[in-house]
PDB file of N, CA and C in Angstrom:
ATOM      1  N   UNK A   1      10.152  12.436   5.851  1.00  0.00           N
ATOM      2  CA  UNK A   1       9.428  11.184   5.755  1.00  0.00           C
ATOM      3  C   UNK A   1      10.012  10.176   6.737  1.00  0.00           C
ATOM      4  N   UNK A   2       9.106   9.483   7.664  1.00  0.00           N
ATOM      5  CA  UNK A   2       9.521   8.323   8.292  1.00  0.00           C
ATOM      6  C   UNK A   2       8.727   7.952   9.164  1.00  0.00           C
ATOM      7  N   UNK A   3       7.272   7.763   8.439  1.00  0.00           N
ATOM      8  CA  UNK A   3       6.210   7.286   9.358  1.00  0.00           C
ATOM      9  C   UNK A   3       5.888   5.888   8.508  1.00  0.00           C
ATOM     10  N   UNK A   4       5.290   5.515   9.508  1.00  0.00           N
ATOM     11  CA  UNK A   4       4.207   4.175   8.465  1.00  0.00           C
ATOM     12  C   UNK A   4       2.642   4.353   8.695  1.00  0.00           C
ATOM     13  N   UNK A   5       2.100   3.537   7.913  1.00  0.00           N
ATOM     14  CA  UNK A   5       0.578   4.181   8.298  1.00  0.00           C
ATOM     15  C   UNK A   5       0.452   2.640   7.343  1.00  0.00           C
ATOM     16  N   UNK A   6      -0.947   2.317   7.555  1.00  0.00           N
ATOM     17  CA  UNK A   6      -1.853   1.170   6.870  1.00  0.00           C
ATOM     18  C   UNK A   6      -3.344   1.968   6.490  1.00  0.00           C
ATOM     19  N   UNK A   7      -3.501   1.202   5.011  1.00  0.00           N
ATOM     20  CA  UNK A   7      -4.980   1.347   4.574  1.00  0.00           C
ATOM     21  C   UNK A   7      -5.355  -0.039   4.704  1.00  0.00           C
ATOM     22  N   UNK A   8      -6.933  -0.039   4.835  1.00  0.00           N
ATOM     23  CA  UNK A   8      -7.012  -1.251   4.939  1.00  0.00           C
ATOM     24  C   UNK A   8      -8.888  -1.397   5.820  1.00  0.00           C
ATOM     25  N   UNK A   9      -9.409  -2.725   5.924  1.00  0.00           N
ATOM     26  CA  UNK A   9     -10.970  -3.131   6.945  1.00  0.00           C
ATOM     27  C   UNK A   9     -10.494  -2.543   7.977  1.00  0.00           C
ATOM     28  N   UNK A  10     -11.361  -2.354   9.054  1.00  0.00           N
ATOM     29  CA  UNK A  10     -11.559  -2.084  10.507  1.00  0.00           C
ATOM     30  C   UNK A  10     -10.916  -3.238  10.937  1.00  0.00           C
ATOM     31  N   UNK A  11     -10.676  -4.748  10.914  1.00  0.00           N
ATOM     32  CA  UNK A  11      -9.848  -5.380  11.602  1.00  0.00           C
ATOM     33  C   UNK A  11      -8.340  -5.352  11.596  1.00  0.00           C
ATOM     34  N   UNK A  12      -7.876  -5.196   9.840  1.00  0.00           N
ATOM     35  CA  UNK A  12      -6.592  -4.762   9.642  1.00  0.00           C
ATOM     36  C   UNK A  12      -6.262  -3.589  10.284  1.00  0.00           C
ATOM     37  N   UNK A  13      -6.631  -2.455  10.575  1.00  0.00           N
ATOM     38  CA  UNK A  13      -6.455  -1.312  11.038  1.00  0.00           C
ATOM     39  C   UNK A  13      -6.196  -1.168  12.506  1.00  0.00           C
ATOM     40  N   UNK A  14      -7.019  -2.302  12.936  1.00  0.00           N
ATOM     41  CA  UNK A  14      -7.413  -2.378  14.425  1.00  0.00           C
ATOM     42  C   UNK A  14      -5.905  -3.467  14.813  1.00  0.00           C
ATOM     43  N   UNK A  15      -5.862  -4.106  14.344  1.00  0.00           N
ATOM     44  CA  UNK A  15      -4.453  -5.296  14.476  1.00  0.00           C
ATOM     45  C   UNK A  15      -2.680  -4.237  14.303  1.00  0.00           C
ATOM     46  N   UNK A  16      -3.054  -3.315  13.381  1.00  0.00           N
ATOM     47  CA  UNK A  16      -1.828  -2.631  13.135  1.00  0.00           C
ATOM     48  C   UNK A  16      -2.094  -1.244  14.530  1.00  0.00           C
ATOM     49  N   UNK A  17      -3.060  -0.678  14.709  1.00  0.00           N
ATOM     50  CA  UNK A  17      -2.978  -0.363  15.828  1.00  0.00           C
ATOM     51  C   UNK A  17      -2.201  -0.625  16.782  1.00  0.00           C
ATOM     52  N   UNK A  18      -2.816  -1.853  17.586  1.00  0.00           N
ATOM     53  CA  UNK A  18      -2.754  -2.731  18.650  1.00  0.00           C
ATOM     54  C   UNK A  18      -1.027  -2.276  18.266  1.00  0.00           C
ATOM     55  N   UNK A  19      -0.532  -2.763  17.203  1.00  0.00           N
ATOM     56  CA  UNK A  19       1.021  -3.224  17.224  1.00  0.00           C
ATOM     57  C   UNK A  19       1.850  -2.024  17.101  1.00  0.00           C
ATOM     58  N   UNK A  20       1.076  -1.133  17.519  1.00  0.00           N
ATOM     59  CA  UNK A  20       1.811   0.448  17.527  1.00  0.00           C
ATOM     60  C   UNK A  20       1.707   1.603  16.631  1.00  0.00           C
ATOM     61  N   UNK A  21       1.310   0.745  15.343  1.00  0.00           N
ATOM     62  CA  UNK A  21       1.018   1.973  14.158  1.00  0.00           C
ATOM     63  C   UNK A  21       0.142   3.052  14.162  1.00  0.00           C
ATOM     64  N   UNK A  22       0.480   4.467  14.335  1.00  0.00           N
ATOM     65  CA  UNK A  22      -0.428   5.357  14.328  1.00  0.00           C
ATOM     66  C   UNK A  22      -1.128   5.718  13.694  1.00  0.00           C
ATOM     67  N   UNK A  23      -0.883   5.431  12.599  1.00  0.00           N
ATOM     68  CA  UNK A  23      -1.235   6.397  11.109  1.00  0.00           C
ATOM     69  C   UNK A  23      -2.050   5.446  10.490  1.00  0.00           C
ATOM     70  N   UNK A  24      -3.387   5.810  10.642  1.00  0.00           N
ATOM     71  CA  UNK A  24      -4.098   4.185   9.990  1.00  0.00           C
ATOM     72  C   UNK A  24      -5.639   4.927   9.277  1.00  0.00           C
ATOM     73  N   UNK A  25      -5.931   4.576   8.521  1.00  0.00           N
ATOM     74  CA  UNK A  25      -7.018   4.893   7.297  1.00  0.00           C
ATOM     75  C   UNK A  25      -7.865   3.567   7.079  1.00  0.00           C
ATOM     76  N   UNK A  26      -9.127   3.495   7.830  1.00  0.00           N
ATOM     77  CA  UNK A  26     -10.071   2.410   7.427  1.00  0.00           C
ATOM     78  C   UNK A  26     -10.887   2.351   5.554  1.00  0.00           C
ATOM     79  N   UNK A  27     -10.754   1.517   5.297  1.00  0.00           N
ATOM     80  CA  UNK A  27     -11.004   1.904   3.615  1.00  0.00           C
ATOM     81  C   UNK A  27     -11.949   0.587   3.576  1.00  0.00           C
ATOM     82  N   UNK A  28     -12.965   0.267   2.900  1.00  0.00           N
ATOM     83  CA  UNK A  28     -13.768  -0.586   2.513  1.00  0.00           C
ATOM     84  C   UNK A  28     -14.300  -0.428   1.251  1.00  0.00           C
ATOM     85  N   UNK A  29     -13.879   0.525   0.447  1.00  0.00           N
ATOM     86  CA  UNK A  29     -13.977   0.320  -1.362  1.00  0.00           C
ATOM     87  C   UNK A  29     -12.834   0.808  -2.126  1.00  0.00           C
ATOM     88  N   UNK A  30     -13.134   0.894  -3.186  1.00  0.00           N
ATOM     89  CA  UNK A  30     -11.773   1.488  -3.839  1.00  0.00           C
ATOM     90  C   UNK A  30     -12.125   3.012  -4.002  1.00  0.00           C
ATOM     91  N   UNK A  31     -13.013   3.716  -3.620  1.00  0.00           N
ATOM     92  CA  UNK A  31     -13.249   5.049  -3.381  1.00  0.00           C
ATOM     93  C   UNK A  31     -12.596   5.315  -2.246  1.00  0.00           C
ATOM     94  N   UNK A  32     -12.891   5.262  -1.255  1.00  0.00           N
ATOM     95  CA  UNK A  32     -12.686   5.285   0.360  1.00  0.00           C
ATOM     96  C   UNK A  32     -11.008   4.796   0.273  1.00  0.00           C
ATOM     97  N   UNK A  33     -10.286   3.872  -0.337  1.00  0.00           N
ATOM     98  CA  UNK A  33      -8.588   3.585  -0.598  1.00  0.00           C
ATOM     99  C   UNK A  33      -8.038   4.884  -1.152  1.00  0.00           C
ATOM    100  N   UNK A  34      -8.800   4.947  -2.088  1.00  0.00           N
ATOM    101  CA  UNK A  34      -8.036   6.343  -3.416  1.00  0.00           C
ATOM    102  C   UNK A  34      -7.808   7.528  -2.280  1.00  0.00           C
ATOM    103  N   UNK A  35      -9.190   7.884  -1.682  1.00  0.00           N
ATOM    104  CA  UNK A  35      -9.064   8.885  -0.892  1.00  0.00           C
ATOM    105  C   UNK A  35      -8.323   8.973   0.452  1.00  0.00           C
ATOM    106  N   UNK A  36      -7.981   7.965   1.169  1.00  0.00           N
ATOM    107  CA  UNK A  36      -6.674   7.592   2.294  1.00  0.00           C
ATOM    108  C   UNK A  36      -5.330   7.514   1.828  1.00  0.00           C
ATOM    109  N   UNK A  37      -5.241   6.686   0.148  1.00  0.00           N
ATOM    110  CA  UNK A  37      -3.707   6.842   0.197  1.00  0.00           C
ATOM    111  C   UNK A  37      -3.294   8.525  -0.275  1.00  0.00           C
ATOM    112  N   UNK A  38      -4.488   9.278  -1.260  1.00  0.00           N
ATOM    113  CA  UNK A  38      -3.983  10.495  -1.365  1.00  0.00           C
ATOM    114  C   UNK A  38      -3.920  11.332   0.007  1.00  0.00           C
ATOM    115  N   UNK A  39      -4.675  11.502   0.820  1.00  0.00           N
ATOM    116  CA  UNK A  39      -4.224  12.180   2.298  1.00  0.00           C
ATOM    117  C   UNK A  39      -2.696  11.451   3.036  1.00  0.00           C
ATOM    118  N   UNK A  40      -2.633   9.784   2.675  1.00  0.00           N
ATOM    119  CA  UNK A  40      -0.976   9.726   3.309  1.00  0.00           C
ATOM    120  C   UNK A  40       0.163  10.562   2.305  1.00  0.00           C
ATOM    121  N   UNK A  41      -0.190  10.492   1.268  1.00  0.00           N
ATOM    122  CA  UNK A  41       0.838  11.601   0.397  1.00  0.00           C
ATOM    123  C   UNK A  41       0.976  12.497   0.992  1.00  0.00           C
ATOM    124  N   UNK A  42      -0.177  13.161   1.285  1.00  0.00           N
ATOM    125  CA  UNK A  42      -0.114  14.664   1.660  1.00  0.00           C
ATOM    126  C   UNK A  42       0.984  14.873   2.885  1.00  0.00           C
ATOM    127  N   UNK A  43       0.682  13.825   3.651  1.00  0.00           N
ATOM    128  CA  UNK A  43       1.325  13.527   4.544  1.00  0.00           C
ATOM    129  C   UNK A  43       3.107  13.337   4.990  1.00  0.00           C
ATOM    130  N   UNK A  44       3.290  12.779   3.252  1.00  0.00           N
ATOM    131  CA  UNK A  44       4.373  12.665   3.512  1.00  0.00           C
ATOM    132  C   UNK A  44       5.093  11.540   4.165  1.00  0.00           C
ATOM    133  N   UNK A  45       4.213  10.659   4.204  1.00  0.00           N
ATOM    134  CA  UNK A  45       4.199   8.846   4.799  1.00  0.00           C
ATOM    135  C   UNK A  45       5.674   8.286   3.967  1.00  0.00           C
ATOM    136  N   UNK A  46       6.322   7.549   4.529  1.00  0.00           N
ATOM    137  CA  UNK A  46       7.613   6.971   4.117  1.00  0.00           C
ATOM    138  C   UNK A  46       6.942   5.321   3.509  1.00  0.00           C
ATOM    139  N   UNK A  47       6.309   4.464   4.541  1.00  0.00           N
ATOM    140  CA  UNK A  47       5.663   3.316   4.482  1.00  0.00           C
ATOM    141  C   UNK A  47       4.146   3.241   4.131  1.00  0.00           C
ATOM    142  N   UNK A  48       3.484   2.849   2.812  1.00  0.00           N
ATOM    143  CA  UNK A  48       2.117   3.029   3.226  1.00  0.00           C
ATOM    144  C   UNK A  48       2.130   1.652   3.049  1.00  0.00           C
ATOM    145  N   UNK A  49       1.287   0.656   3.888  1.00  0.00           N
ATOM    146  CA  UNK A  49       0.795  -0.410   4.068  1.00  0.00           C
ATOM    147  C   UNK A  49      -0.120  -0.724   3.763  1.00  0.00           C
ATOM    148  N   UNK A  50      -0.890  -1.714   2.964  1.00  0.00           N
ATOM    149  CA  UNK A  50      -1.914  -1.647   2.410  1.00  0.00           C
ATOM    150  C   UNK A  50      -2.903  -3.094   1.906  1.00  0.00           C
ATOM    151  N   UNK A  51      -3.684  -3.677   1.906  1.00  0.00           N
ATOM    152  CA  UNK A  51      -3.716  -4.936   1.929  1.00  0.00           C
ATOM    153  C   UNK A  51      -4.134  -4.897   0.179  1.00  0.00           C
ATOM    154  N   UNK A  52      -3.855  -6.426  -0.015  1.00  0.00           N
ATOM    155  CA  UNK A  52      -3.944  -6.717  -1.953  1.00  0.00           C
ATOM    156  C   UNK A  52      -5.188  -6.311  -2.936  1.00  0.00           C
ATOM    157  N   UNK A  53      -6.138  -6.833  -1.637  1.00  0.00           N
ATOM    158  CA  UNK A  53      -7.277  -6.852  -2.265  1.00  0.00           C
ATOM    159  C   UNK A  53      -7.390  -5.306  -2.808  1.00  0.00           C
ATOM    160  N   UNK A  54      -7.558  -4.278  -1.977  1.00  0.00           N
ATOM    161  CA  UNK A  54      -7.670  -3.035  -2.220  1.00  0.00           C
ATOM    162  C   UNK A  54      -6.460  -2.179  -2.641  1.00  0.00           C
ATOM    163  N   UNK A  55      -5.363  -2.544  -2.997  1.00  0.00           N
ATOM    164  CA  UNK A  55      -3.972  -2.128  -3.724  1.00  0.00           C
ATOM    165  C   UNK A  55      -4.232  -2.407  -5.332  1.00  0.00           C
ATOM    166  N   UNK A  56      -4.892  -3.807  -5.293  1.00  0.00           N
ATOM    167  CA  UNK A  56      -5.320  -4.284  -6.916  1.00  0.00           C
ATOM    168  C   UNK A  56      -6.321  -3.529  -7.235  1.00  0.00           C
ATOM    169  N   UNK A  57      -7.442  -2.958  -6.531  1.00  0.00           N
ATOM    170  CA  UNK A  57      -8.735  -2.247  -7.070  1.00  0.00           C
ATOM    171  C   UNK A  57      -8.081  -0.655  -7.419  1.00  0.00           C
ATOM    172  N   UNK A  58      -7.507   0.048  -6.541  1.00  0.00           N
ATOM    173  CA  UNK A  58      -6.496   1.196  -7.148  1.00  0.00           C
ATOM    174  C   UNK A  58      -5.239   0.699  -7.642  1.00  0.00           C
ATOM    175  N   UNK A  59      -5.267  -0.010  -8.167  1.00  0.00           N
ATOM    176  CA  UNK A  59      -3.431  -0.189  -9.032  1.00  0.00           C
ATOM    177  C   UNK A  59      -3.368   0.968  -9.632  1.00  0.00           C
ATOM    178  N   UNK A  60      -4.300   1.369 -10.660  1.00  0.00           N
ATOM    179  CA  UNK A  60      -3.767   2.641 -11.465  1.00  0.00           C
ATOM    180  C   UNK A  60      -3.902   3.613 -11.269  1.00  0.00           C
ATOM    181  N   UNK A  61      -4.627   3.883 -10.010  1.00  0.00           N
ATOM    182  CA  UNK A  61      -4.427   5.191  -9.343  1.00  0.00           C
ATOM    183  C   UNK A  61      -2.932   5.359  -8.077  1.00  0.00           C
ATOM    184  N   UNK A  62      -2.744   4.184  -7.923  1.00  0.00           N
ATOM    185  CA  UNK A  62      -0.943   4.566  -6.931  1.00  0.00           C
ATOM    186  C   UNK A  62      -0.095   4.582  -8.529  1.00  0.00           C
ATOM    187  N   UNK A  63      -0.427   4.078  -9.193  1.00  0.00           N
ATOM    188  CA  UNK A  63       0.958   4.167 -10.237  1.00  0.00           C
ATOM    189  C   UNK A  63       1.051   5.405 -10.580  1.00  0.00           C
ATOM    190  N   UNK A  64      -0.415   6.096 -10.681  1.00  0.00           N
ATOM    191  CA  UNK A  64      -0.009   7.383 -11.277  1.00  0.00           C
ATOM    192  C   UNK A  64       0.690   8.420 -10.447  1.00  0.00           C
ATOM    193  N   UNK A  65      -0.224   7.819  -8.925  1.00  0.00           N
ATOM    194  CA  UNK A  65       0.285   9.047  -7.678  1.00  0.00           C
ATOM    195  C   UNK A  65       1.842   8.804  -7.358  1.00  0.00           C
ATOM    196  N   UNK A  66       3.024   7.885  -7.470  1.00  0.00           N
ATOM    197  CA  UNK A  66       3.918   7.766  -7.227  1.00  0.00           C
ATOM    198  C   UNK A  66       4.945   7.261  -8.242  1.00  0.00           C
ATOM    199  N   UNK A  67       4.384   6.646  -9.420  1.00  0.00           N
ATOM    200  CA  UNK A  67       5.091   6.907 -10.715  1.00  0.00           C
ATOM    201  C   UNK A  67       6.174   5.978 -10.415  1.00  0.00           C
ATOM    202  N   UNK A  68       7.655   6.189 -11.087  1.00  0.00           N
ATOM    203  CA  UNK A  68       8.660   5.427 -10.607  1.00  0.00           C
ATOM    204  C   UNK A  68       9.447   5.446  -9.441  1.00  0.00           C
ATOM    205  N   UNK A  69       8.769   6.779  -8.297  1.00  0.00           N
ATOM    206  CA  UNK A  69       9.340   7.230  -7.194  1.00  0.00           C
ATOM    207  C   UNK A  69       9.697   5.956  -6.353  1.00  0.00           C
ATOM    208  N   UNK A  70      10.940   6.216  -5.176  1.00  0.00           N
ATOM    209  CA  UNK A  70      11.120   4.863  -4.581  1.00  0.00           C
ATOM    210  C   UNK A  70       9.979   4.709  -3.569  1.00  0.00           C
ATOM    211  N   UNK A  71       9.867   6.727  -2.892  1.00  0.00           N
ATOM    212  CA  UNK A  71       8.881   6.876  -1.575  1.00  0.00           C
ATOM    213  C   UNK A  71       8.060   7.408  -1.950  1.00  0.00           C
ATOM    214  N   UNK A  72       6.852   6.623  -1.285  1.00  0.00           N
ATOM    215  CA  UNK A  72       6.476   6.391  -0.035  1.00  0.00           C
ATOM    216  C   UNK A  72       6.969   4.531  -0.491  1.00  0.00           C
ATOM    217  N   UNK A  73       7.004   3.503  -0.119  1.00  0.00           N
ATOM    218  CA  UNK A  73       7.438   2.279  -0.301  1.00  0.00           C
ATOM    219  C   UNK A  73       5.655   1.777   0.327  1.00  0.00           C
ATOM    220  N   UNK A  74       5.290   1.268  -1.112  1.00  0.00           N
ATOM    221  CA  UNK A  74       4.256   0.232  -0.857  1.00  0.00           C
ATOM    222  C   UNK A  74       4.097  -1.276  -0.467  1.00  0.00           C
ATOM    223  N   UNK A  75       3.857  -1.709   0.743  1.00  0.00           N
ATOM    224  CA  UNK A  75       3.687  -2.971   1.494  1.00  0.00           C
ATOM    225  C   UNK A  75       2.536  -4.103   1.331  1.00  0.00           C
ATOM    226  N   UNK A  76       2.124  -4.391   0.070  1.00  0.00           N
ATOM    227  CA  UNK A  76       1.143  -5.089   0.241  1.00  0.00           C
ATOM    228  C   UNK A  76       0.920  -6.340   1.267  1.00  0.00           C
ATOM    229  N   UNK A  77      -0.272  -6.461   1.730  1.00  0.00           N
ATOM    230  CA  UNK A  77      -0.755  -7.512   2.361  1.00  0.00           C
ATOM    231  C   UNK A  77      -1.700  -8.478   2.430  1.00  0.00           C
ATOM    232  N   UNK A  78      -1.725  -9.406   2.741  1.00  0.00           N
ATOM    233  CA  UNK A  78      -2.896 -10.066   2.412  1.00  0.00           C
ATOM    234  C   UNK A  78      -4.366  -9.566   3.755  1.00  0.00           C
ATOM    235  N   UNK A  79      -5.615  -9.334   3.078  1.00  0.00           N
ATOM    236  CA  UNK A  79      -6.314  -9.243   4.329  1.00  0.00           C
ATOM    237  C   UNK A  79      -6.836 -10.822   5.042  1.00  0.00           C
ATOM    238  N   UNK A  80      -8.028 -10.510   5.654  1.00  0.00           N
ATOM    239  CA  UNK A  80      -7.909 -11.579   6.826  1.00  0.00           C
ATOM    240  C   UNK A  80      -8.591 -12.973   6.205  1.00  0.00           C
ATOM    241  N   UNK A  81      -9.384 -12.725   4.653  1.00  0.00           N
ATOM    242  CA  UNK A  81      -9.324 -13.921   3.544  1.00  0.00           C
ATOM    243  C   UNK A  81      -8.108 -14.670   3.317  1.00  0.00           C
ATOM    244  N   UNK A  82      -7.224 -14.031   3.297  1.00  0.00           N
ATOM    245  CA  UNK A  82      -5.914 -14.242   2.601  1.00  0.00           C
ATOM    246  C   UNK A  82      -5.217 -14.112   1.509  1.00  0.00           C
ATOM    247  N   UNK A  83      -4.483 -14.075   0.581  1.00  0.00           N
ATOM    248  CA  UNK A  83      -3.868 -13.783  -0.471  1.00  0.00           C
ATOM    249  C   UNK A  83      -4.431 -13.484  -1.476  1.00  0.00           C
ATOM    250  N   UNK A  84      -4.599 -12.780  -2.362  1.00  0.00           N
ATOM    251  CA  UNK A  84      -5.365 -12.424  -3.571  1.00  0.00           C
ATOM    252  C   UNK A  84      -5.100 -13.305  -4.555  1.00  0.00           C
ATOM    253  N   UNK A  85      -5.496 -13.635  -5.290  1.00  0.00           N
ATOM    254  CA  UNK A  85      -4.789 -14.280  -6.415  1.00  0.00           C
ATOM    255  C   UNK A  85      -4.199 -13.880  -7.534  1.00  0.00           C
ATOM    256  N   UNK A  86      -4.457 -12.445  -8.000  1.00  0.00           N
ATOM    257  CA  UNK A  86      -3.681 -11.140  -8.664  1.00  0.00           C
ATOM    258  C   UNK A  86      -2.854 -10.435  -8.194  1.00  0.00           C
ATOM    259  N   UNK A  87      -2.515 -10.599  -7.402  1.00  0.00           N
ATOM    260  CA  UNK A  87      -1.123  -9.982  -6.768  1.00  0.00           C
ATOM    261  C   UNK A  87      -0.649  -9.821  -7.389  1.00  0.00           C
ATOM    262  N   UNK A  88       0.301  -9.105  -7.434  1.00  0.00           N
ATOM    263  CA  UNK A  88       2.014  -8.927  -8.013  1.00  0.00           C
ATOM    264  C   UNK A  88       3.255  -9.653  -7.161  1.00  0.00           C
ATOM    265  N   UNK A  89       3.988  -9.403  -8.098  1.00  0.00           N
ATOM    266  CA  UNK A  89       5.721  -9.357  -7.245  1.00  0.00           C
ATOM    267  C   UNK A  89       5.782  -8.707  -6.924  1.00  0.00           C
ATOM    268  N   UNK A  90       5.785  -8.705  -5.337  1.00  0.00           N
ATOM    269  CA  UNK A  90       6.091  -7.273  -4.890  1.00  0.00           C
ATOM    270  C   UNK A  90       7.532  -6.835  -4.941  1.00  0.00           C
ATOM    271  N   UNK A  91       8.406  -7.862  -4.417  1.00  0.00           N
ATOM    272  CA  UNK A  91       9.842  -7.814  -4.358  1.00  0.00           C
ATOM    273  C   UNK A  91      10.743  -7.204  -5.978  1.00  0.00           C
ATOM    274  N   UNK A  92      10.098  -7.823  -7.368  1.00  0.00           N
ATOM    275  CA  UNK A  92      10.419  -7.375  -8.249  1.00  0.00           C
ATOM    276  C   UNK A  92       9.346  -6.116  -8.620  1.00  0.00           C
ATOM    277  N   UNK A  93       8.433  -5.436  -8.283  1.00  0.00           N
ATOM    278  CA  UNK A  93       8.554  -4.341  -8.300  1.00  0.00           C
ATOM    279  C   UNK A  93       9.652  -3.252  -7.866  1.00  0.00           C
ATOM    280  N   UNK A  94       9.431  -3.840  -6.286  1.00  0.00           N
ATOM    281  CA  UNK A  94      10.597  -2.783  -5.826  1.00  0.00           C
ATOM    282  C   UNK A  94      11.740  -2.984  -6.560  1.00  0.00           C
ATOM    283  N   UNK A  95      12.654  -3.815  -6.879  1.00  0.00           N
ATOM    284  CA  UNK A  95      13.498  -3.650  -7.177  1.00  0.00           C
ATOM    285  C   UNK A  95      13.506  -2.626  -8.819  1.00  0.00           C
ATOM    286  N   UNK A  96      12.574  -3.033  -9.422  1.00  0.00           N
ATOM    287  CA  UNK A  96      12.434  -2.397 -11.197  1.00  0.00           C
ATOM    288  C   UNK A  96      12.188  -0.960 -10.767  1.00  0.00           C
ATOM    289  N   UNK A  97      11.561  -0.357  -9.192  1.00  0.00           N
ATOM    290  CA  UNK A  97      11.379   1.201  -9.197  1.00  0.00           C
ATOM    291  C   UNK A  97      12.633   1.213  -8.409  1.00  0.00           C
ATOM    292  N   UNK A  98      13.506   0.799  -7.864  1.00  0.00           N
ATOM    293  CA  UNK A  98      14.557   1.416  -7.318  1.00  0.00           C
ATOM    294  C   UNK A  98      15.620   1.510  -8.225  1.00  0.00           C
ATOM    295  N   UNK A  99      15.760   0.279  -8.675  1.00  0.00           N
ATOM    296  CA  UNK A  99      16.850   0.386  -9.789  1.00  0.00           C
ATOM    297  C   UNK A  99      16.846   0.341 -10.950  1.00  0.00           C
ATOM    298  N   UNK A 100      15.736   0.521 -11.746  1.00  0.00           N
ATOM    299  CA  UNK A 100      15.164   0.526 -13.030  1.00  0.00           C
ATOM    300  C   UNK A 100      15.405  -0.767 -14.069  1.00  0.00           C
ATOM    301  N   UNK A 101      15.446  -1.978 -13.869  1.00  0.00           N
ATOM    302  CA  UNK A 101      15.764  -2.986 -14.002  1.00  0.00           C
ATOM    303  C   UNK A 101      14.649  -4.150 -13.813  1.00  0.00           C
ATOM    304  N   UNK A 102      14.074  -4.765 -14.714  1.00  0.00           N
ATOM    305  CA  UNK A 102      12.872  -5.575 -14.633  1.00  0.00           C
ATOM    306  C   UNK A 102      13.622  -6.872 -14.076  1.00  0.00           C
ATOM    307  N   UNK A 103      13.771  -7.778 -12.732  1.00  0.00           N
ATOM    308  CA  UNK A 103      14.004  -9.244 -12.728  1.00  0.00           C
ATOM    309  C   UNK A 103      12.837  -9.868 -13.345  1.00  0.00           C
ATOM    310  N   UNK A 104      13.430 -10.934 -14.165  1.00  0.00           N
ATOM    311  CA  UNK A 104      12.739 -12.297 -14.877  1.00  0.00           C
ATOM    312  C   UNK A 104      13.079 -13.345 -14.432  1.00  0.00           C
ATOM    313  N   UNK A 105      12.413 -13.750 -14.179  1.00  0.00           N
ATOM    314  CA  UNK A 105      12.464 -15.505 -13.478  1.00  0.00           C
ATOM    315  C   UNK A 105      12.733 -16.900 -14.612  1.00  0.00           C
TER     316      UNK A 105
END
C-alpha cells in the first residue's frame, strides 16, 4: 500500500489530477461512490480521498468495508459547495481507529 487516489465530481477529480494524483474515480451518486471506493480496496489504496458530501451518503458502507482498520486512511473533503454540515471529526475519528480511544471535547 502507498498510493492515493480521490472519489469524488469531474471537477474534484480533474483538480486532483492536475496536482499529480493518479488514481482517481469520478462518482456522482452514492451508487457510483460505493462502487469506486470498493475497486480502491481491491486495489489496495493506502489514501482514499473523498469529498463529505458523498463520504456521508456511504458512511455505512466504508464502516463496514474497513471496520476499525487504520488502512486505507480516509480524507474527507469539502466539494466545490463547500463544507457539509454533517460532517464528522475527522481528526477524532482517526485517532478512536488508531488508538481505540474516543477524544471528548
Amino acid at each position: 500500500m502507498s498510493s492515493v487516489a480521490v472519489i469524488g465530481d469531474i471537477d474534484i477529480v480533474s483538480g486532483f489530477r492536475l496536482g499529480g494524483v493518479k488514481r482517481a474515480e469520478i462518482a456522482n451518486s452514492a451508487e457510483e461512490a460505493e462502487t469506486a471506493f470498493d475497486k480502491l480496496l481491491d486495489e489496495e489504496i493506502s489514501i482514499i480521498i473523498i469529498t463529505q458530501v458523498l463520504a456521508n451518503e456511504i458512511r455505512d458502507h466504508i464502516n463496514r468495508k474497513i471496520g476499525s482498520s487504520v488502512l486505507p486512511m480516509i480524507i474527507e473533503i469539502p466539494d466545490k459547495d463547500g463544507s457539509s454540515e454533517g460532517s464528522s471529526d475527522q481528526m477524532a475519528d482517526l485517532i478512536k481507529r488508531v488508538i481505540g480511544v474516543e477524544m471528548v471535547k
